[in-house]
N, C-alpha and C. Protein backbone atom coordinates (compact mmCIF):
# COMPACT_ATOMS: atom_id res chain seq x y z
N UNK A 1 28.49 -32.53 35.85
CA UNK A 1 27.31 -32.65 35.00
C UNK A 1 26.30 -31.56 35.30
N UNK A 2 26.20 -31.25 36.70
CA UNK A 2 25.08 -30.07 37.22
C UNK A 2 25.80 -28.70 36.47
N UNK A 3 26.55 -28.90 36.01
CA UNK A 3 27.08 -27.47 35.28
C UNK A 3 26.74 -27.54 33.85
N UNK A 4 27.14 -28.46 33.27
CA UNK A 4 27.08 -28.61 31.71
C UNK A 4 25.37 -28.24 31.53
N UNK A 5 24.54 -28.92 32.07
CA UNK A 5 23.23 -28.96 31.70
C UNK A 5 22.92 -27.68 31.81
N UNK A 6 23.39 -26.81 32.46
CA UNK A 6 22.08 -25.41 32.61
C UNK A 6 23.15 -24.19 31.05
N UNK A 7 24.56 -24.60 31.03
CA UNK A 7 24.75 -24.29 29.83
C UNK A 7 24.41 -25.15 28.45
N UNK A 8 24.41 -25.99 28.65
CA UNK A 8 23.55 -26.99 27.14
C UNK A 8 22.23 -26.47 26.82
N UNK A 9 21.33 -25.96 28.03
CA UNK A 9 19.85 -25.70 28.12
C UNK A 9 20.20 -24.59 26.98
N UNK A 10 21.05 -23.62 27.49
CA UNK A 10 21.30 -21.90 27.27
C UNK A 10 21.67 -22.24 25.89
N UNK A 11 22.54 -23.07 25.43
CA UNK A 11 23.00 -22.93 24.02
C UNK A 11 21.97 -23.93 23.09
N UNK A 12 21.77 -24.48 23.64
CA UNK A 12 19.85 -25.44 22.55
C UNK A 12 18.89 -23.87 22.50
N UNK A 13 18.44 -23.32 24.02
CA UNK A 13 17.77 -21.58 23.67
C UNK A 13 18.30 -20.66 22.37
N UNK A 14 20.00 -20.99 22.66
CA UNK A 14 19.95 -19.52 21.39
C UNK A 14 19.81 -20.23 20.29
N UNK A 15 20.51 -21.56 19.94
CA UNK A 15 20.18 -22.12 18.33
C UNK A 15 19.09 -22.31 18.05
N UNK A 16 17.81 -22.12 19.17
CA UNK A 16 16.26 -22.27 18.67
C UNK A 16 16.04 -20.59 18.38
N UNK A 17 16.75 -19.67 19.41
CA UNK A 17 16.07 -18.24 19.04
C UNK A 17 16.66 -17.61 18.07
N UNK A 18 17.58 -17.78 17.10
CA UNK A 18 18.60 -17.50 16.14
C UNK A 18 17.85 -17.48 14.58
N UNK A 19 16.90 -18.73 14.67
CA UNK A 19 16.12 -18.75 12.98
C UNK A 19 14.99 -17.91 13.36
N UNK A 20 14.50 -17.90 14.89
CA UNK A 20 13.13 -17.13 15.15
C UNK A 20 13.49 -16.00 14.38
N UNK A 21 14.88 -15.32 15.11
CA UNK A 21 14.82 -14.22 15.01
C UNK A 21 15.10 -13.45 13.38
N UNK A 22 15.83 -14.05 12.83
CA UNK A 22 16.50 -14.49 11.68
C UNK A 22 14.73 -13.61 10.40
N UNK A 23 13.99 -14.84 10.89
CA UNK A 23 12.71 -15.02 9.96
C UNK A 23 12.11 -13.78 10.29
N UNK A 24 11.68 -13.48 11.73
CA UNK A 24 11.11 -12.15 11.93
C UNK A 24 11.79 -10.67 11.20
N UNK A 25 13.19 -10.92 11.09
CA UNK A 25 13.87 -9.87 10.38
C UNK A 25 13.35 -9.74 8.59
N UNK A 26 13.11 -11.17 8.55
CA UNK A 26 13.15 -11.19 7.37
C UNK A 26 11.43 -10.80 6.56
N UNK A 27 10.58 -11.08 7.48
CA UNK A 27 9.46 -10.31 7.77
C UNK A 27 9.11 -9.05 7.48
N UNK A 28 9.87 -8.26 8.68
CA UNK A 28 9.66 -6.85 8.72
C UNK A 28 10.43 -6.51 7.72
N UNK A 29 11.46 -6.98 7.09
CA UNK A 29 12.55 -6.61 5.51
C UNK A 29 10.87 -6.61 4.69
N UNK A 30 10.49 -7.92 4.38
CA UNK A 30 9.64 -7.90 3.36
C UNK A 30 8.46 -6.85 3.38
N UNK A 31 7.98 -6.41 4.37
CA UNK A 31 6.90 -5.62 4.82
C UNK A 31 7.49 -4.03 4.16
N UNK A 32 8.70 -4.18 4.64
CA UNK A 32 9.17 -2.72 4.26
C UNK A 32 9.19 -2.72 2.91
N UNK A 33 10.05 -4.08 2.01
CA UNK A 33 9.37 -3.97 0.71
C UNK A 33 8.19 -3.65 -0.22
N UNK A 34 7.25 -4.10 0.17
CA UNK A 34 5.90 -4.17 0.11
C UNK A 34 5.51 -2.65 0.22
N UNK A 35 6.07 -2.16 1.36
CA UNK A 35 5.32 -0.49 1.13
C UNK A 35 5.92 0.23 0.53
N UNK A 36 7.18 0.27 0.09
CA UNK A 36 7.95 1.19 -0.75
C UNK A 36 7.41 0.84 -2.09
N UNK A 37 7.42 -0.32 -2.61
CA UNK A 37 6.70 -0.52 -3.72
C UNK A 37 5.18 -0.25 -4.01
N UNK A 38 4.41 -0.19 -3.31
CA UNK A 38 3.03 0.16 -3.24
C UNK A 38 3.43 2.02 -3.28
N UNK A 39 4.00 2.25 -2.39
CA UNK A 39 4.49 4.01 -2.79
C UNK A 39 4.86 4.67 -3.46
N UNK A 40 5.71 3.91 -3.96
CA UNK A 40 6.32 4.39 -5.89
C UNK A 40 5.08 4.07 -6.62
N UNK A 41 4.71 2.83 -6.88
CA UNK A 41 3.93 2.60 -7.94
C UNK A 41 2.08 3.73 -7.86
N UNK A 42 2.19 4.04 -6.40
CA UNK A 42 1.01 5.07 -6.14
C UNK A 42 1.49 6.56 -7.23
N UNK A 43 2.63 7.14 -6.42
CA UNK A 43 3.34 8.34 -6.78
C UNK A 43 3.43 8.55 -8.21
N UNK A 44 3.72 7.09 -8.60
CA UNK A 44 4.09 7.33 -10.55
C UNK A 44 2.77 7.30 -11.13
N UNK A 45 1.53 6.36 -10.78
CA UNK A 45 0.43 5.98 -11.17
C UNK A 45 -0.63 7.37 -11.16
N UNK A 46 -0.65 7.66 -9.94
CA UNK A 46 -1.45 8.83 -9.61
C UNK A 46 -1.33 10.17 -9.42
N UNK A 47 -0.21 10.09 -9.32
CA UNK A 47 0.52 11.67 -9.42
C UNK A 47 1.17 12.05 -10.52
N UNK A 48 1.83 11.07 -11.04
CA UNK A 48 2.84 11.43 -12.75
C UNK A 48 1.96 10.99 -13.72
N UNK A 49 1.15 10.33 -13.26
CA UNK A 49 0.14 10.03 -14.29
C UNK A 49 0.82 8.71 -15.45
N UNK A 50 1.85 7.81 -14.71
CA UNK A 50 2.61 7.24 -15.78
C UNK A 50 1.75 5.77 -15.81
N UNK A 51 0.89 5.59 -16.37
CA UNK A 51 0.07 4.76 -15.77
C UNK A 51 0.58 3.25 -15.78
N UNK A 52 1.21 3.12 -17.66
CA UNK A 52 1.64 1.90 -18.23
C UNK A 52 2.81 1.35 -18.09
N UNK A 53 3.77 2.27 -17.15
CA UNK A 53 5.09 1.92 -16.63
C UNK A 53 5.15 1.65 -15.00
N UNK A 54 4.05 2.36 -14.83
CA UNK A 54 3.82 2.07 -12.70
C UNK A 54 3.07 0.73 -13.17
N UNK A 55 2.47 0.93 -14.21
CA UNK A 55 1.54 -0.64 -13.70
C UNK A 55 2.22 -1.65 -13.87
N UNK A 56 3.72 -1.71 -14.30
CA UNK A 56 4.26 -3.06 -14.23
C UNK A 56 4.60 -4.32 -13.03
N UNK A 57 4.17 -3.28 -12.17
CA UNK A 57 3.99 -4.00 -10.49
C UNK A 57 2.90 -4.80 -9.97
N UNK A 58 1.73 -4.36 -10.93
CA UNK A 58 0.56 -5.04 -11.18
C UNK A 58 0.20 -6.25 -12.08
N UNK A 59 -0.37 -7.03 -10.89
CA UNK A 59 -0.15 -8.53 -11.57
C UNK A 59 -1.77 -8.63 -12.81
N UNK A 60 -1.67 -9.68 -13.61
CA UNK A 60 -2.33 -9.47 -14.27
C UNK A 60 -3.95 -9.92 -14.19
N UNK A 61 -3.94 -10.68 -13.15
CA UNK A 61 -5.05 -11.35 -12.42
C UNK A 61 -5.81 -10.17 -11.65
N UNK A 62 -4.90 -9.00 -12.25
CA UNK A 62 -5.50 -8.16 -10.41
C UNK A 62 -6.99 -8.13 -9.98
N UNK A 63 -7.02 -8.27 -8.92
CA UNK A 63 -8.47 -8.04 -8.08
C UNK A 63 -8.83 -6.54 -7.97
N UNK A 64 -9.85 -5.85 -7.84
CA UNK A 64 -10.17 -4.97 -8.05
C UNK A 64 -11.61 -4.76 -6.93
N UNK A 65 -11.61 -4.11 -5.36
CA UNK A 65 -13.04 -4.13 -4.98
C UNK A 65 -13.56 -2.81 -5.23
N UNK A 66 -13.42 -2.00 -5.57
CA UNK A 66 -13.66 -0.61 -5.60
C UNK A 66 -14.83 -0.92 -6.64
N UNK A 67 -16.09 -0.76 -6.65
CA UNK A 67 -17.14 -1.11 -7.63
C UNK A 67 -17.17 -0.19 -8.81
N UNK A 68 -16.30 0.72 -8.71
CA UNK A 68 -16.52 1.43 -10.24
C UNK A 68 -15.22 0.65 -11.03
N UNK A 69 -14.50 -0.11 -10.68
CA UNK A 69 -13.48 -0.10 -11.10
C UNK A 69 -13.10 -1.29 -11.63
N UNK A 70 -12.87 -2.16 -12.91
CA UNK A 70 -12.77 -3.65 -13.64
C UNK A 70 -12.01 -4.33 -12.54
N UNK A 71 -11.82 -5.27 -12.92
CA UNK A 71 -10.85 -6.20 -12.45
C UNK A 71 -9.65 -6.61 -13.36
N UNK A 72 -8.77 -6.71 -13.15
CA UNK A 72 -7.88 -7.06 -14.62
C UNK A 72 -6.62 -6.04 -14.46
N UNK A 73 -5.08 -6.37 -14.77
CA UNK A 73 -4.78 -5.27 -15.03
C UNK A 73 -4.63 -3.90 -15.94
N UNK A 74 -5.53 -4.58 -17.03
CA UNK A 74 -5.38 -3.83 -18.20
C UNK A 74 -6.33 -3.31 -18.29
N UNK A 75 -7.66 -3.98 -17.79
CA UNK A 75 -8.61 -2.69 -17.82
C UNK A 75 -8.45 -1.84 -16.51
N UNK A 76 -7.97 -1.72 -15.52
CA UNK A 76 -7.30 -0.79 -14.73
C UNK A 76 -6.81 -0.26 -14.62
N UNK A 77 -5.31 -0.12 -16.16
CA UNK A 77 -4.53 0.58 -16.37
C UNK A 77 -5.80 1.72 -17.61
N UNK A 78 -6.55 1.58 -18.32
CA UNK A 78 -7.72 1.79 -19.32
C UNK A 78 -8.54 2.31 -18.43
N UNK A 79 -8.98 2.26 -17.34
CA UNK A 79 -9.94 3.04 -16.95
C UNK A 79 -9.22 4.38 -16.91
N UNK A 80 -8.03 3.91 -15.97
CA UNK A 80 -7.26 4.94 -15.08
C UNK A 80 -6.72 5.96 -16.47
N UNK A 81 -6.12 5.29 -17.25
CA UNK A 81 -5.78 6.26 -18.49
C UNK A 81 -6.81 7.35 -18.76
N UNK A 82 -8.22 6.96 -19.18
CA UNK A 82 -9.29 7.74 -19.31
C UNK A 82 -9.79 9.37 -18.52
N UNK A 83 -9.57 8.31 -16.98
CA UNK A 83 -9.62 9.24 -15.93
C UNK A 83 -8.48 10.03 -15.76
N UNK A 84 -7.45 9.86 -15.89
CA UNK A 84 -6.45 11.27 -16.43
C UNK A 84 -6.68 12.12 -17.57
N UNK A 85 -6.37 11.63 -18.90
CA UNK A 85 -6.94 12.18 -19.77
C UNK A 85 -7.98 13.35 -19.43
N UNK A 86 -9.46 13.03 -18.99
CA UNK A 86 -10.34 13.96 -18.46
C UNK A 86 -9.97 14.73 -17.21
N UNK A 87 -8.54 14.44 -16.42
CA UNK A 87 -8.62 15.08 -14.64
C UNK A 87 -6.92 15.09 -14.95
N UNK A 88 -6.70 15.99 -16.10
CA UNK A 88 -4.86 16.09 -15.97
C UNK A 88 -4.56 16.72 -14.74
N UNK A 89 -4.58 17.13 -14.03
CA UNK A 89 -4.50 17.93 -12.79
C UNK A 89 -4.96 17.24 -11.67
N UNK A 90 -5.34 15.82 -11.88
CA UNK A 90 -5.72 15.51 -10.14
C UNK A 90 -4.04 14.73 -9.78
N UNK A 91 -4.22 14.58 -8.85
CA UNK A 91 -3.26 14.43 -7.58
C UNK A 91 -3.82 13.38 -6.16
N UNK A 92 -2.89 12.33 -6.05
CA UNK A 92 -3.28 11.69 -4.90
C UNK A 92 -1.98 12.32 -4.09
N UNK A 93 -2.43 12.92 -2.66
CA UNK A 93 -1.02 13.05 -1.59
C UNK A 93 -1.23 12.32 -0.84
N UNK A 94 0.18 11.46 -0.31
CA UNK A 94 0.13 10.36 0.31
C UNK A 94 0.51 11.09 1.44
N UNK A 95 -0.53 10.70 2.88
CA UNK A 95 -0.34 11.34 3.67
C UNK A 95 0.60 9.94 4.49
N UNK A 96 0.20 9.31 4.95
CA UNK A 96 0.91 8.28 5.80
C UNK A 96 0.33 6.99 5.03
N UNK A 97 1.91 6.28 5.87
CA UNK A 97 0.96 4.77 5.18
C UNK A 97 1.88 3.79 6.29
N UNK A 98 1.45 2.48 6.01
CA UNK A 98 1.82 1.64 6.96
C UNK A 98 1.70 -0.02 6.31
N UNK A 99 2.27 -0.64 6.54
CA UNK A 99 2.17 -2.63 6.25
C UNK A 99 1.82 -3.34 6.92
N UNK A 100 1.54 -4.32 7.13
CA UNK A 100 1.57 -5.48 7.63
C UNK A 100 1.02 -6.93 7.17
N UNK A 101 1.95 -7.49 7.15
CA UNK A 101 1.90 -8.96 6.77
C UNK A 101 2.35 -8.32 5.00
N UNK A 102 1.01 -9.11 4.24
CA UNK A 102 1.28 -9.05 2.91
C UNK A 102 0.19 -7.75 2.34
N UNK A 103 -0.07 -6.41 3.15
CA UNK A 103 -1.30 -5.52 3.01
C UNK A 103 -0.34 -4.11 3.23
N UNK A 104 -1.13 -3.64 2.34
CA UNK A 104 -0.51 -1.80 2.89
C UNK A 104 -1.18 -0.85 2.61
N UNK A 105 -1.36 -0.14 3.73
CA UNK A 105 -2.30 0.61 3.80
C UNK A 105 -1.87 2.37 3.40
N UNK A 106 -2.51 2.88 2.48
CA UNK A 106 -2.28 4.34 2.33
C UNK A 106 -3.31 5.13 2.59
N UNK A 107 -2.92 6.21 3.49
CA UNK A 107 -4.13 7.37 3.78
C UNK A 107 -3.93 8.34 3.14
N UNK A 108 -4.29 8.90 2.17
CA UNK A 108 -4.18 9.69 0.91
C UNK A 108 -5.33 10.85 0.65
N UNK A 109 -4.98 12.36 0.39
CA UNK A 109 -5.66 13.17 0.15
C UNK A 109 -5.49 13.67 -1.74
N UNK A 110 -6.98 12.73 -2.12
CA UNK A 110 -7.19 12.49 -3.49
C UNK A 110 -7.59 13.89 -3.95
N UNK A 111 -7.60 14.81 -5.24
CA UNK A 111 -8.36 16.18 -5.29
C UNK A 111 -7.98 15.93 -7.31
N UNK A 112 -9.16 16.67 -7.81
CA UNK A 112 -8.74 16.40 -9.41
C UNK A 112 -8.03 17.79 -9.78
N UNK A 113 -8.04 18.99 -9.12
CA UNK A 113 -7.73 19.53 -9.38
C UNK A 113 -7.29 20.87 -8.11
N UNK A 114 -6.25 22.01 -8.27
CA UNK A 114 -5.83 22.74 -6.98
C UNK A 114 -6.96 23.09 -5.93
N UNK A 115 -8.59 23.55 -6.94
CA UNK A 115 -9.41 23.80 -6.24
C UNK A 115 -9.87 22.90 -5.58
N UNK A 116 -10.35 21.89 -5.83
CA UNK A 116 -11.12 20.72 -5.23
C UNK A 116 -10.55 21.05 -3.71
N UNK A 117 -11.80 20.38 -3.22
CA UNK A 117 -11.33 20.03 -1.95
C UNK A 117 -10.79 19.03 -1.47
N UNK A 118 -11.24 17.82 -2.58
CA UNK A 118 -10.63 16.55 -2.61
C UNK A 118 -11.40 15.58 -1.74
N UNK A 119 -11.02 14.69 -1.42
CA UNK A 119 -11.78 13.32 -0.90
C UNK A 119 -10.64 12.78 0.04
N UNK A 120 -10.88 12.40 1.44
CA UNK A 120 -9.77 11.45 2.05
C UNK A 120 -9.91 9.81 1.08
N UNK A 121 -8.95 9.06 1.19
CA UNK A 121 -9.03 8.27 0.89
C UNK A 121 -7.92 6.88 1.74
N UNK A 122 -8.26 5.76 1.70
CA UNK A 122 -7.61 4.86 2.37
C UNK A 122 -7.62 3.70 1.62
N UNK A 123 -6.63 3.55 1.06
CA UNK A 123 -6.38 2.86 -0.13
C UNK A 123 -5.53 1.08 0.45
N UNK A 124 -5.96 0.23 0.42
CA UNK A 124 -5.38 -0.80 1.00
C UNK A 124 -5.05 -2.00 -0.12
N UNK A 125 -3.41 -2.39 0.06
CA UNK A 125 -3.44 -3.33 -1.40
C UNK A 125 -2.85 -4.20 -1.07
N UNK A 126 -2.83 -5.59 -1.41
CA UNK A 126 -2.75 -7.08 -1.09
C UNK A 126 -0.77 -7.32 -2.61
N UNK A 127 0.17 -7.11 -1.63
CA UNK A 127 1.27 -7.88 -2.33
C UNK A 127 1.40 -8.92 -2.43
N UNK A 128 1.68 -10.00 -3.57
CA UNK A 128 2.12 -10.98 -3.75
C UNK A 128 3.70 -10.72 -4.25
N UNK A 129 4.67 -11.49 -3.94
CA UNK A 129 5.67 -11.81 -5.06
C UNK A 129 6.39 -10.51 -5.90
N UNK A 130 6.11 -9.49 -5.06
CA UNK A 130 6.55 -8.42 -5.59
C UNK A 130 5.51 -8.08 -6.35
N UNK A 131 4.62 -8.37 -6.66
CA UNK A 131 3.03 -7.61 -7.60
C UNK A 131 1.91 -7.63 -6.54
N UNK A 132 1.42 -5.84 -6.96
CA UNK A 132 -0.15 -5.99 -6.44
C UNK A 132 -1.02 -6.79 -6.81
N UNK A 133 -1.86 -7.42 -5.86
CA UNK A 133 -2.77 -8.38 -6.74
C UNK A 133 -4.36 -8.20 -6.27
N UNK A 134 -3.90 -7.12 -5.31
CA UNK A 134 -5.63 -7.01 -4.66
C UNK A 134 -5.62 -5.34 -4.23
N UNK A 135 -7.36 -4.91 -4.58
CA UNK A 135 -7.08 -3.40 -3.65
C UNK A 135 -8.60 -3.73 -3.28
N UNK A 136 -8.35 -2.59 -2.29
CA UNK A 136 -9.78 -2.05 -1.72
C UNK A 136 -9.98 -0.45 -1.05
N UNK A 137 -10.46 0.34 -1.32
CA UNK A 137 -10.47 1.57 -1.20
C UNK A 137 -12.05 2.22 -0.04
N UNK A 138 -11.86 2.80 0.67
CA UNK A 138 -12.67 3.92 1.68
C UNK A 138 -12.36 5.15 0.91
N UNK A 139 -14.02 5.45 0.63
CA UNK A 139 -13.49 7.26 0.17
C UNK A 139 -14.54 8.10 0.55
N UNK A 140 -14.11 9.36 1.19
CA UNK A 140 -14.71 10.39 1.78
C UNK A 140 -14.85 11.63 1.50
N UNK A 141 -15.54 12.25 1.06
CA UNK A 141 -15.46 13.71 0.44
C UNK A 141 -14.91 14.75 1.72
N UNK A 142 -14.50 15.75 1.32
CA UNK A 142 -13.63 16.39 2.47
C UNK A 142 -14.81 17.88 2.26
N UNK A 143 -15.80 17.42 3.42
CA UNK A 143 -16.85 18.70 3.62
C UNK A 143 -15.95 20.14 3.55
N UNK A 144 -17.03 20.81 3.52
CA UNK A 144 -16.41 22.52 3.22
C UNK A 144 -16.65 23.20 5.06
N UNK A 145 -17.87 22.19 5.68
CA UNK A 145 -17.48 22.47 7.60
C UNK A 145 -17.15 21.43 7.58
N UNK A 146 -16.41 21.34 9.02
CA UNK A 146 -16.50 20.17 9.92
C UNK A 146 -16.95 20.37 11.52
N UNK A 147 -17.94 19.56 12.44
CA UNK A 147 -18.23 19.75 13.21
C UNK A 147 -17.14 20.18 14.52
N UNK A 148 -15.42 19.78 14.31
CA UNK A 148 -14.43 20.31 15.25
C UNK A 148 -13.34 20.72 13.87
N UNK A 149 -12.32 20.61 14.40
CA UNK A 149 -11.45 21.67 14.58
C UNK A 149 -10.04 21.23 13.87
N UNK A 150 -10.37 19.47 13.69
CA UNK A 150 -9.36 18.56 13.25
C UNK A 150 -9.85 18.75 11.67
N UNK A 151 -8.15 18.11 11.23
CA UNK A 151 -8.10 18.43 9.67
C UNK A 151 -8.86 16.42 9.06
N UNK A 152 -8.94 16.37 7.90
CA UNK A 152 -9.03 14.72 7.80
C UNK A 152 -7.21 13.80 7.37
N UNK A 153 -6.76 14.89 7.62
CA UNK A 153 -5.65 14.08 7.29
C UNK A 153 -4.33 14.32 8.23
C-alpha cells in the first residue's frame, strides 16, 4: 500500500495538470488570434485604405474612446472613409505589437503623408468573439528635436 499511494498521488497530479495545461494552451492560441486579427484588419483599414471590407471584424456596438471619433461601427467606418478621401497617402506602420488576455496592443508610426513626420501612436483594442468591440488610442507628434539620441519607435 506504501507504494501505490505516492504513485496514485503522481497520477491524480497529472489528470489535475493535463486540463490546466490544456486551457492555458488554449489561451495563448486565442491571444495569438486576437493579434493577427487586430493586424490584418489595422494593415487593410489604414494602410490599403479598404475601410468597408477590414471593418467586417468590427462589431457593431463598437466602443470608440478616442474623443474625435463616434462610437458605432458605421460611423467609424464614415469618419475613417472621409479621412482617407482627404489623406490618400497617410499610412499607419506597425511597429510592434503584443496581447494579452482579450486586449492588443499596437505601437504604430501614423504620418498622412511621405513628408510628415508623423505621430507615434499606441493603439489598444478590446476582442470579443472574433470582433473588435473597444479601442483606445495615445498619440504623440514625433518632434523635429529630441532631447537624446533614441528614435520613438
Amino acid at each position: 500500500m506504501k507504494r501505490i499511494a505516492p504513485t496514485l498521488l503522481t497520477a491524480l497530479a497529472l489528470l489535475l495538470l493535463v486540463p490546466a495545461i490544456a486551457l492555458a494552451q488554449d489561451h495563448e492560441s486565442q491571444q495569438a488570434e486576437n493579434e493577427a486579427l487586430v493586424v490584418n484588419f489595422y494593415n487593410r483599414f489604414f494602410n490599403d485604405h479598404d475601410v468597408r471590407e477590414a471593418a467586417q471584424v468590427v462589431a457593431e456596438d463598437y466602443r470608440q474612446h478616442n474623443p474625435h471619433v463616434p462610437d458605432g461601427k458605421a460611423p467609424f467606418v464614415d469618419y475613417f472613409a472621409g479621412f482617407f478621401k482627404d489623406h490618400p497617402n497617410s499610412k499607419a506602420r506597425i511597429v510592434r505589437s503584443a496581447a494579452k488576455d482579450d486586449l492588443v496592443w499596437l505601437h504604430v508610426h501614423s504620418q498622412e503623408d511621405a513628408e510628415d513626420r508623423g505621430e507615434a501612436v499606441v493603439d489598444i483594442f478590446r476582442v470579443r468573439d472574433g470582433q473588435i468591440v473597444e479601442h483606445w488610442d495615445v498619440i504623440q507628434p514625433v518632434p523635429e528635436k529630441s532631447a537624446n539620441d533614441n528614435t520613438m519607435f
